[in-house]
Protein backbone atom coordinates (compact mmCIF):
# COMPACT_ATOMS: atom_id res chain seq x y z
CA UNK A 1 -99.57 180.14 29.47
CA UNK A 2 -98.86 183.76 30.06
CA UNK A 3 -100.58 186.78 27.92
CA UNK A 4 -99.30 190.08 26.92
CA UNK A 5 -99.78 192.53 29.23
CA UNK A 6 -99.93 190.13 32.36
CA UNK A 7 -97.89 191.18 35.88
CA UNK A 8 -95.86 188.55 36.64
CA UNK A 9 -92.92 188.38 39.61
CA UNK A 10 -89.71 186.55 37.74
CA UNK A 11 -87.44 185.65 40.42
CA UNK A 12 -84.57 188.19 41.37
CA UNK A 13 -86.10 190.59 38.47
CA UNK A 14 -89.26 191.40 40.62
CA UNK A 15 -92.45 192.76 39.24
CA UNK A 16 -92.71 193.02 35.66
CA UNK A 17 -94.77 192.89 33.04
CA UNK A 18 -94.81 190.50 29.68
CA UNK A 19 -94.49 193.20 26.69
CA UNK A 20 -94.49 190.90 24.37
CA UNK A 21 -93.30 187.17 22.54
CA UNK A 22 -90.06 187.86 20.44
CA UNK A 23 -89.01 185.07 18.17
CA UNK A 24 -85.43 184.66 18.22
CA UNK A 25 -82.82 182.86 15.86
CA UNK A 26 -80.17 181.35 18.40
CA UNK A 27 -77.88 178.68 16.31
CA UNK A 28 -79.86 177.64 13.67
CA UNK A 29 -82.89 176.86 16.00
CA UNK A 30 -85.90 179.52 16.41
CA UNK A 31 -87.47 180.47 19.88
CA UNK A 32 -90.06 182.13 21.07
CA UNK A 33 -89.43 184.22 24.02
CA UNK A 34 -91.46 186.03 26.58
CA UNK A 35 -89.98 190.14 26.67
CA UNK A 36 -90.34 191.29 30.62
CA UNK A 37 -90.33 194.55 31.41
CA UNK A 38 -89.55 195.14 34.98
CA UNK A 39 -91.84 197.65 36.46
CA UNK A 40 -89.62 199.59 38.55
CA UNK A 41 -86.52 199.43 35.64
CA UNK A 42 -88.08 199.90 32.23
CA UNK A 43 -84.79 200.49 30.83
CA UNK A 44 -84.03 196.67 31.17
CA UNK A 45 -85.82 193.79 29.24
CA UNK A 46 -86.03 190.19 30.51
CA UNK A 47 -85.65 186.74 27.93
CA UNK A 48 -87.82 184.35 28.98
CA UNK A 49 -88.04 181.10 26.62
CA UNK A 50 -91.78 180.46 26.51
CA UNK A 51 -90.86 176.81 26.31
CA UNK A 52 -88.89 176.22 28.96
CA UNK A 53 -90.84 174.76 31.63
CA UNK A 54 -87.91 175.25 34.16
CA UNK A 55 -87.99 179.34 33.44
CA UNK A 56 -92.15 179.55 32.82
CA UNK A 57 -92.23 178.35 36.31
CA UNK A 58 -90.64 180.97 38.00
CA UNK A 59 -92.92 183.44 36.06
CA UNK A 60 -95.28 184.00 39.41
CA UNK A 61 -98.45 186.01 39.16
CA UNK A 62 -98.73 189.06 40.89
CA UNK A 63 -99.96 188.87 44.21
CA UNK A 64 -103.82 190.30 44.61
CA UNK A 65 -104.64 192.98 47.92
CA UNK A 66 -106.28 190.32 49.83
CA UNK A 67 -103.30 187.80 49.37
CA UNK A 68 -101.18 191.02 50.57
CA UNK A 69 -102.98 191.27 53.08
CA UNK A 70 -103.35 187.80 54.24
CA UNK A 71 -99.49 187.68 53.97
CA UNK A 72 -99.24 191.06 56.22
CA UNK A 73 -101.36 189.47 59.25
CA UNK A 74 -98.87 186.48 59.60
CA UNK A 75 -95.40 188.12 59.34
CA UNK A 76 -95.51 187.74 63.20
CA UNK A 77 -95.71 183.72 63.01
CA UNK A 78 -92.93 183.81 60.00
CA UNK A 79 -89.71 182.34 61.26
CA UNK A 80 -86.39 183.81 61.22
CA UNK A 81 -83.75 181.34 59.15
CA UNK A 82 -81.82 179.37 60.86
CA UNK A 83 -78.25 178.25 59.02
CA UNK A 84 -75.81 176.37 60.09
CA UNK A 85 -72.83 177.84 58.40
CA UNK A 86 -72.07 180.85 56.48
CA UNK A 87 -71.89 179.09 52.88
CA UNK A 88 -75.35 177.34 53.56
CA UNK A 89 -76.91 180.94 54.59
CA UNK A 90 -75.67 182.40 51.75
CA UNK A 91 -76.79 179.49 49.13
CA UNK A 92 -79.63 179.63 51.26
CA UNK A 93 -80.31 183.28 50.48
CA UNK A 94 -79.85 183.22 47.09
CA UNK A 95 -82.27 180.23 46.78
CA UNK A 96 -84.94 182.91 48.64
CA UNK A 97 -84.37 185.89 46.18
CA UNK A 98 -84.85 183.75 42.91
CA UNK A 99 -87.74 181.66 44.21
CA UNK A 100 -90.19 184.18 44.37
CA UNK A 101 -91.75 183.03 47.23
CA UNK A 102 -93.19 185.73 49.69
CA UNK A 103 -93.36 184.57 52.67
CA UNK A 104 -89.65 183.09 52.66
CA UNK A 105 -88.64 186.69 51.74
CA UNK A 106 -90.71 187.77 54.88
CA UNK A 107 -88.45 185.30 56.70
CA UNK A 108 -85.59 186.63 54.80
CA UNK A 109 -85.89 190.10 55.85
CA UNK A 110 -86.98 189.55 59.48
CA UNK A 111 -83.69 187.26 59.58
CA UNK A 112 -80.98 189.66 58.13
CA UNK A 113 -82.71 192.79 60.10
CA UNK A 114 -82.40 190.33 63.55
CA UNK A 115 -79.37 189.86 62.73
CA UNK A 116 -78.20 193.64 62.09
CA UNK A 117 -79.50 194.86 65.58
CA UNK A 118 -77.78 192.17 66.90
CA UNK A 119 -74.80 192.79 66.00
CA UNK A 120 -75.45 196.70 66.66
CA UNK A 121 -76.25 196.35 70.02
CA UNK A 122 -72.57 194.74 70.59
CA UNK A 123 -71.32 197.36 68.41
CA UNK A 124 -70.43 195.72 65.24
CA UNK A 125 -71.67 196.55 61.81
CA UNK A 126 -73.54 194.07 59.25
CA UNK A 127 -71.49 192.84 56.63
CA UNK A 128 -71.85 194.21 53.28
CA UNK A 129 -73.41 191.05 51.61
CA UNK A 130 -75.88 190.71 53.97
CA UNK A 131 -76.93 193.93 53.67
CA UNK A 132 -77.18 193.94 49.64
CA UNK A 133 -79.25 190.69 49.95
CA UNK A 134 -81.71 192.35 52.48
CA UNK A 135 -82.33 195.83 50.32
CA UNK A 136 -82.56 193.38 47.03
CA UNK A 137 -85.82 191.30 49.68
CA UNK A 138 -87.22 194.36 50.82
CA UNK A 139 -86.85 195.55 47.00
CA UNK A 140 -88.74 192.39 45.40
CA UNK A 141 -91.37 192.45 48.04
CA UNK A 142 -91.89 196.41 48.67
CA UNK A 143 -91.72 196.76 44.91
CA UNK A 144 -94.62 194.34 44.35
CA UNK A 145 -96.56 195.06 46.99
CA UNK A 146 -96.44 199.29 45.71
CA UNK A 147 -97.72 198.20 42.10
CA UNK A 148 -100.70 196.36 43.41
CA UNK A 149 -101.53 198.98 45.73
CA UNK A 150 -100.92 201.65 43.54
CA UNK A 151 -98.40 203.35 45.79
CA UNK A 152 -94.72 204.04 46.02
CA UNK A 153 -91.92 201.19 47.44
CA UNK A 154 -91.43 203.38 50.39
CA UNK A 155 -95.51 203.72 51.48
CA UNK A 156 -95.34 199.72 50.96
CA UNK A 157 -93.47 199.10 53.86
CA UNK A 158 -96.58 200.73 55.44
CA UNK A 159 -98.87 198.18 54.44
CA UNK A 160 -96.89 194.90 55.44
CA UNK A 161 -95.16 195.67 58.52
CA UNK A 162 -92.49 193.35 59.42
């Protein structure tokens, strides 16, 4: 169970922090919900039912330096996606931004960036989704890795180079 005050990466929401447990009248039923703050968006607020085992779960702590670190010496050996069809990739992607996992959004990013100088080099542009769903991976992942560092998004890319 999560604390007030804990830093905790909620799928597509990113880094945030638990500001507190709000009990909530929905129907004629109360629930108790966990209030996330997102770190880099303090105007929004985040609903988390604190007994929903299906939402809890993708209430991730925070990543430390050394795990950072240990994640920033094997971006090399992390694999680009491979899709077979456009509607996979894209369920595919969204699966990636909500999961939370890091080193899929490694993969994520070194996939959609391949796949923009690609299609550069024979002249053509990315398409527009593509390129949303790589600024909102570099986002998640630059975002976290600048709070635990104490620096801004744009020095993260600095410490994890991929």
């Amino acid at each position: 169970m999560f604390k007030i005050g804990d830093t905790v990466v909620y799928g597509a929401q990113g880094i945030c922090k638990i500001d507190s447990v709000e009990t909530k009248l929905i129907g004629r039923q109360k629930q108790d919900y966990y209030v996330l703050k997102p770190i880099f968006n303090q105007n929004t607020s985040v609903f988390v039912p604190v007994d929903n085992e299906a939402l809890t779960a993708k209430m991730l702590s925070a990543l430390t330096k050394a795990q950072i670190n240990g994640l920033a010496k094997k971006v090399t050996d992390i694999e680009v996606i491979k899709a077979s069809d456009e509607n996979q990739k894209r369920e595919l992607y969204k699966s990636i931004l909500s999961s939370g996992n890091r080193e899929r959004l490694v993969s994520l990013i070194k996939t959609i960036r391949f796949e923009r100088d690609t299609r550069r080099e024979a002249g053509k542009k990315l398409n527009i989704s593509d390129e949303q769903t790589l600024r909102k991976a570099e986002s998640l992942l630059y975002n976290e890795i600048a709070f635990v560092f104490g620096v801004e998004p744009d020095e993260a890319k600095n410490i994890i180079n991929i």
